[in-house]
Protein backbone atom coordinates (compact mmCIF):
# COMPACT_ATOMS: atom_id res chain seq x y z
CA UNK A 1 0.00 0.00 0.00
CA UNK A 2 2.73 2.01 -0.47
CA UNK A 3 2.12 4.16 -3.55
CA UNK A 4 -1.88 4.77 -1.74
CA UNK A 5 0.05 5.29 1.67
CA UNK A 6 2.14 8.15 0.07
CA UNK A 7 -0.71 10.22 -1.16
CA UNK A 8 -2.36 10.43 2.33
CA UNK A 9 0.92 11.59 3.51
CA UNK A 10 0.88 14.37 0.45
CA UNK A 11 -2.87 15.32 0.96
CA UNK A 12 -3.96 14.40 4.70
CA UNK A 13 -3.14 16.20 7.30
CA UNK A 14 -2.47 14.26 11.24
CA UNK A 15 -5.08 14.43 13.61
CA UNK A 16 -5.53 12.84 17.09
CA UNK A 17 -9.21 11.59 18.48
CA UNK A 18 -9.10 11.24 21.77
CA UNK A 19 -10.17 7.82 23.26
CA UNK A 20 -14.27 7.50 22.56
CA UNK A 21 -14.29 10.10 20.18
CA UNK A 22 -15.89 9.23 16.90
CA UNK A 23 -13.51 9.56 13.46
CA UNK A 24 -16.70 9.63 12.00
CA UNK A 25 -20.32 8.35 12.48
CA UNK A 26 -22.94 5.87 10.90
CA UNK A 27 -24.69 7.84 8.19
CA UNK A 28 -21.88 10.90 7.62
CA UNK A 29 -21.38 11.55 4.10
CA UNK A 30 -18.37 9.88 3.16
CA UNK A 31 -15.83 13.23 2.79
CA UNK A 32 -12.29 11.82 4.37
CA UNK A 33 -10.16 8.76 4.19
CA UNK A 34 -8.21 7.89 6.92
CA UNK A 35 -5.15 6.54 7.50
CA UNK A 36 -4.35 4.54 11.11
CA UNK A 37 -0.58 5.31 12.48
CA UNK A 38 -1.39 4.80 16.05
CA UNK A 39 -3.79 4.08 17.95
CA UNK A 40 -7.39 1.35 17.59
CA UNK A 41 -10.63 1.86 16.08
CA UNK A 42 -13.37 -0.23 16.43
CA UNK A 43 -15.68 -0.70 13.62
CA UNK A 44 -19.37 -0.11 14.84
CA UNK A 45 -23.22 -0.41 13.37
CA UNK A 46 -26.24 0.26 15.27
CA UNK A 47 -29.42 -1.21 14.12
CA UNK A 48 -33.27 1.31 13.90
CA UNK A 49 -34.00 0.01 17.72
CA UNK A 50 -30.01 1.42 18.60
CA UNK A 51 -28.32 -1.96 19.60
CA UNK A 52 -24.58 -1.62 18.35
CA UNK A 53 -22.78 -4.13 16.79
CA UNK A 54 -18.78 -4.31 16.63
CA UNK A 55 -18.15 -5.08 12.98
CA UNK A 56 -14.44 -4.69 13.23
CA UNK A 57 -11.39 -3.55 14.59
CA UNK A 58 -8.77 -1.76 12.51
CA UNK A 59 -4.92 -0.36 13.86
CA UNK A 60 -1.74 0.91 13.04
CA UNK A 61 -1.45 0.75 9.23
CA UNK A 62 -4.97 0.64 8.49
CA UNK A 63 -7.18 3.00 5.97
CA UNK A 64 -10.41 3.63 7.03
CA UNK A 65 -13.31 5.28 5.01
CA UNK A 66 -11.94 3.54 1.85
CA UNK A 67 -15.61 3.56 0.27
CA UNK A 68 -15.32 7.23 -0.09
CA UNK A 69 -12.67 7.09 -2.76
CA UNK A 70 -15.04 6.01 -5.25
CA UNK A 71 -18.28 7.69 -4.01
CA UNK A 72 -19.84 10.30 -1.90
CA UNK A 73 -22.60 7.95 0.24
CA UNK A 74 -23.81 7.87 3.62
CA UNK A 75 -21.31 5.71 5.67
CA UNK A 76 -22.61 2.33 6.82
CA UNK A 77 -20.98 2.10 10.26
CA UNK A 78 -18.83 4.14 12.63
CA UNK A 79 -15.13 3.93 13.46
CA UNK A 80 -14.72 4.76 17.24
CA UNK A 81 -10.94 5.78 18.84
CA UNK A 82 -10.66 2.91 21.68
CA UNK A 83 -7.36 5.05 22.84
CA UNK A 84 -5.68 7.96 21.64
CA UNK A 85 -5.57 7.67 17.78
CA UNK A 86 -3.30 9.68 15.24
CA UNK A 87 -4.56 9.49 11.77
CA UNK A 88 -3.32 10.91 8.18
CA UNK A 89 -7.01 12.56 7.25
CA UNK A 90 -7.13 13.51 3.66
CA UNK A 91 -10.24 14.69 1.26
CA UNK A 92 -11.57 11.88 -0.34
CA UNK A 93 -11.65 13.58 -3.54
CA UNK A 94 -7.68 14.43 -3.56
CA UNK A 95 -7.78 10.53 -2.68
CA UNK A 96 -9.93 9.62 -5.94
CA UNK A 97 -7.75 11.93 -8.21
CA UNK A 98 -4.49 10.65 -7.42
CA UNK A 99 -5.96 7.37 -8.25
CA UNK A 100 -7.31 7.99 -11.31
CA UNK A 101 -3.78 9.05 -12.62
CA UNK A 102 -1.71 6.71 -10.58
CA UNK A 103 -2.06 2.81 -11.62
CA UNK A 104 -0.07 1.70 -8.24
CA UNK A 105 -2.01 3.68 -5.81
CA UNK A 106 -5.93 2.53 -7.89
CA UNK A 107 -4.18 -0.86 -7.65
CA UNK A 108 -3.85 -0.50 -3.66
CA UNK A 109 -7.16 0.98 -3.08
CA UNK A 110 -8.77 -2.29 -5.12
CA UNK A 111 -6.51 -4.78 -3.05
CA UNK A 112 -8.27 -3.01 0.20
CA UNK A 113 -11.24 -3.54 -1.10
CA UNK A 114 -11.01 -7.11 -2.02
CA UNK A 115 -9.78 -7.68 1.33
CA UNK A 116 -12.53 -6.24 2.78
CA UNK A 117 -15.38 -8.06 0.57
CA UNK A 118 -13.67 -11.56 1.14
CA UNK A 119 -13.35 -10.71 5.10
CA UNK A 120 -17.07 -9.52 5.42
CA UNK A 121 -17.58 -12.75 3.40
CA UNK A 122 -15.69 -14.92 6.07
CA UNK A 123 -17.80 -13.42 9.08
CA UNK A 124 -20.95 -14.04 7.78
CA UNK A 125 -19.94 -17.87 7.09
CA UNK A 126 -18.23 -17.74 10.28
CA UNK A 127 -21.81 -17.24 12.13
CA UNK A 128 -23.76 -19.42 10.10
CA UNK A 129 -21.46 -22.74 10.77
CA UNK A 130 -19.11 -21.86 13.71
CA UNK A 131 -19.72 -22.32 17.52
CA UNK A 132 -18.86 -19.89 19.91
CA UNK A 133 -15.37 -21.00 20.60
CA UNK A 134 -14.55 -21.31 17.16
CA UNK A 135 -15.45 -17.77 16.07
CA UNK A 136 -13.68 -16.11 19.56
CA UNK A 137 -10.62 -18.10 18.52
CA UNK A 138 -10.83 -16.59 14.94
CA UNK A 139 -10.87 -12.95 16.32
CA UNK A 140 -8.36 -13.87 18.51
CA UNK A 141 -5.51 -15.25 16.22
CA UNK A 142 -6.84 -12.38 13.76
CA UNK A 143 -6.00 -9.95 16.23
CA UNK A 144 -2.61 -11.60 17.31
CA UNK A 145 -1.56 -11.88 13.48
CA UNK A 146 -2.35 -8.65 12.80
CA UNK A 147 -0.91 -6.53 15.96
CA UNK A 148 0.83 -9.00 18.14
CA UNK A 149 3.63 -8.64 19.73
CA UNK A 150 6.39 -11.45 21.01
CA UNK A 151 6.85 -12.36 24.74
CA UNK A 152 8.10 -14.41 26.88
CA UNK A 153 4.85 -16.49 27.28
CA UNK A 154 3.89 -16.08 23.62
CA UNK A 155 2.33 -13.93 21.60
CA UNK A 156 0.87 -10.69 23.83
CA UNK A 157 -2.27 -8.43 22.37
CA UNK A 158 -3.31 -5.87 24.13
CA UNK A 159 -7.10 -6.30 23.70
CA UNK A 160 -9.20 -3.15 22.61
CA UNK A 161 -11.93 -4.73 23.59
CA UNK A 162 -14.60 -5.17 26.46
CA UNK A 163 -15.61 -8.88 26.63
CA UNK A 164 -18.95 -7.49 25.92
CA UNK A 165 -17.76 -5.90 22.76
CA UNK A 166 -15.82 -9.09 21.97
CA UNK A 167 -19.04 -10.78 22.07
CA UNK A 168 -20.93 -8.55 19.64
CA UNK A 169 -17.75 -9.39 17.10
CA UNK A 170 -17.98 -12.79 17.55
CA UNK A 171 -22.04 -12.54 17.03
CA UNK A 172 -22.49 -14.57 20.57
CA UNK A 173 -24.25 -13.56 23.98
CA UNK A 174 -21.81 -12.12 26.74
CA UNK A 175 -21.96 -15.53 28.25
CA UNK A 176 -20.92 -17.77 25.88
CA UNK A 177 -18.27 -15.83 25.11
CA UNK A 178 -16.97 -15.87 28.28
CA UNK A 179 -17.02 -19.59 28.46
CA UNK A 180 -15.58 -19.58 25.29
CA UNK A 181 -12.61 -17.61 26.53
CA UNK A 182 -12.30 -20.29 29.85
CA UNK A 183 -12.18 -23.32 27.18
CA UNK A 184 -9.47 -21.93 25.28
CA UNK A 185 -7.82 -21.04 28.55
CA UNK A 186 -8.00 -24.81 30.26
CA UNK A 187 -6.18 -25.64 26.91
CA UNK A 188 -3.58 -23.86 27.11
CA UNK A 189 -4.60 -21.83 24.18
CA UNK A 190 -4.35 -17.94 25.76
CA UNK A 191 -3.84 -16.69 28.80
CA UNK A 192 -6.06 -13.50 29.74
CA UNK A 193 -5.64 -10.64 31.75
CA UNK A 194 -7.24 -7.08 31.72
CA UNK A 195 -7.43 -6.14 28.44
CA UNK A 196 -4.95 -8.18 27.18
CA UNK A 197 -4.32 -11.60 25.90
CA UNK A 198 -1.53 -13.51 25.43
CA UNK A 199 -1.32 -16.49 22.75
CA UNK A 200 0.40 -19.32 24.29
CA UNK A 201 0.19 -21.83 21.89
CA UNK A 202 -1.39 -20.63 18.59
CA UNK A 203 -0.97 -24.30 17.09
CA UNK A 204 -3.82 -25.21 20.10
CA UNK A 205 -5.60 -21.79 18.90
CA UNK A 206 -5.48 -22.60 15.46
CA UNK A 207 -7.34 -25.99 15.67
CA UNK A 208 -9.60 -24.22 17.64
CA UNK A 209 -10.25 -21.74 14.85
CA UNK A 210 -10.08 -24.27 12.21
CA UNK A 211 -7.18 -23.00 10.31
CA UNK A 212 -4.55 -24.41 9.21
């Protein structure tokens, strides 16, 4: 993403949201792209009757908004700071020009894209033929590929997450979540402590998850 990566840098401009502080909200026209350097976001929808779903979490690295590129709609969810964030924030029209002119940087914006469609496609499978303990795994060694970081005991993520929130990502009650979490723990699979998690033996999480 490094010829897209550049032209936030050219156009955006660096902001900090401060922890709960919305980068933007469900139903904004879609104005900015963003660009994560530091800092988590969680991905969040709310339904008519204003239950709110975590959708996803995005960090360090990450582009956010990526819709508004190629048009101007109402966004479908909102991206939420969980701690202090710093973003690149540039126009999403500057965004769409320099793509139209620069085959490496429309090639990155498609390869976002496609990620996104195929891992929207993967949750929704996910909750139609995973248990519980499958899909918590999956977030879990998503989140530990992603933004882990190597320890003594393993591999260490520092969770953005109330188990509550987990539990809305995973599609699952509070509850089974958090017996979820406890088999994965008697396995040996994590270790857990306030708002972190630890991977102890990813081959154990990995069955769990079902991937090879």
């Amino acid at each position: 993403m490094e010829s897209l990566a550049a032209a936030m840098r050219e156009h955006g401009v660096r902001r900090t949201f401060r922890r709960g502080q919305a980068l933007f909200s469900q139903g904004d026209m879609g104005e900015r792209v963003f660009l994560l350097e530091e800092g988590w976001v969680t991905i969040r929808s709310s339904n008519p009757d204003g239950d709110e779903m975590v959708l996803n979490v995005r960090g360090p690295g990450e582009l956010l908004g990526e819709m508004s590129i190629l048009d101007h709609a109402p966004r479908s969810a909102a991206a939420v700071a969980v701690n202090e964030v710093i973003a690149l924030v540039a126009p999403a029209g500057s965004i769409a020009h320099v793509i139209a002119t620069d085959a490496d940087a429309a090639n990155d914006v498609v390869r976002v894209l496609l990620h996104r469609l195929r891992e929207s496609d993967v949750q929704r499978l996910e909750f139609t033929v995973f248990a519980t303990v499958t899909r918590v795994a999956r977030r879990l060694l998503d989140l530990a590929v992603r933004f882990g970081e190597p320890s003594p005991e393993g591999t260490r993520v520092e969770l953005p997450l109330s188990q509550e929130e987990l539990a809305t990502w995973c599609g699952a009650s509070r509850e089974a979540t958090a017996k979820a979490l406890r088999t994965l723990r008697e396995l040996g699979a994590i270790a857990t402590a306030r708002r972190t998690v630890t991977v102890t033996d990813e081959d154990e999480l990995r069955r769990q998850a079902r991937v090879a």
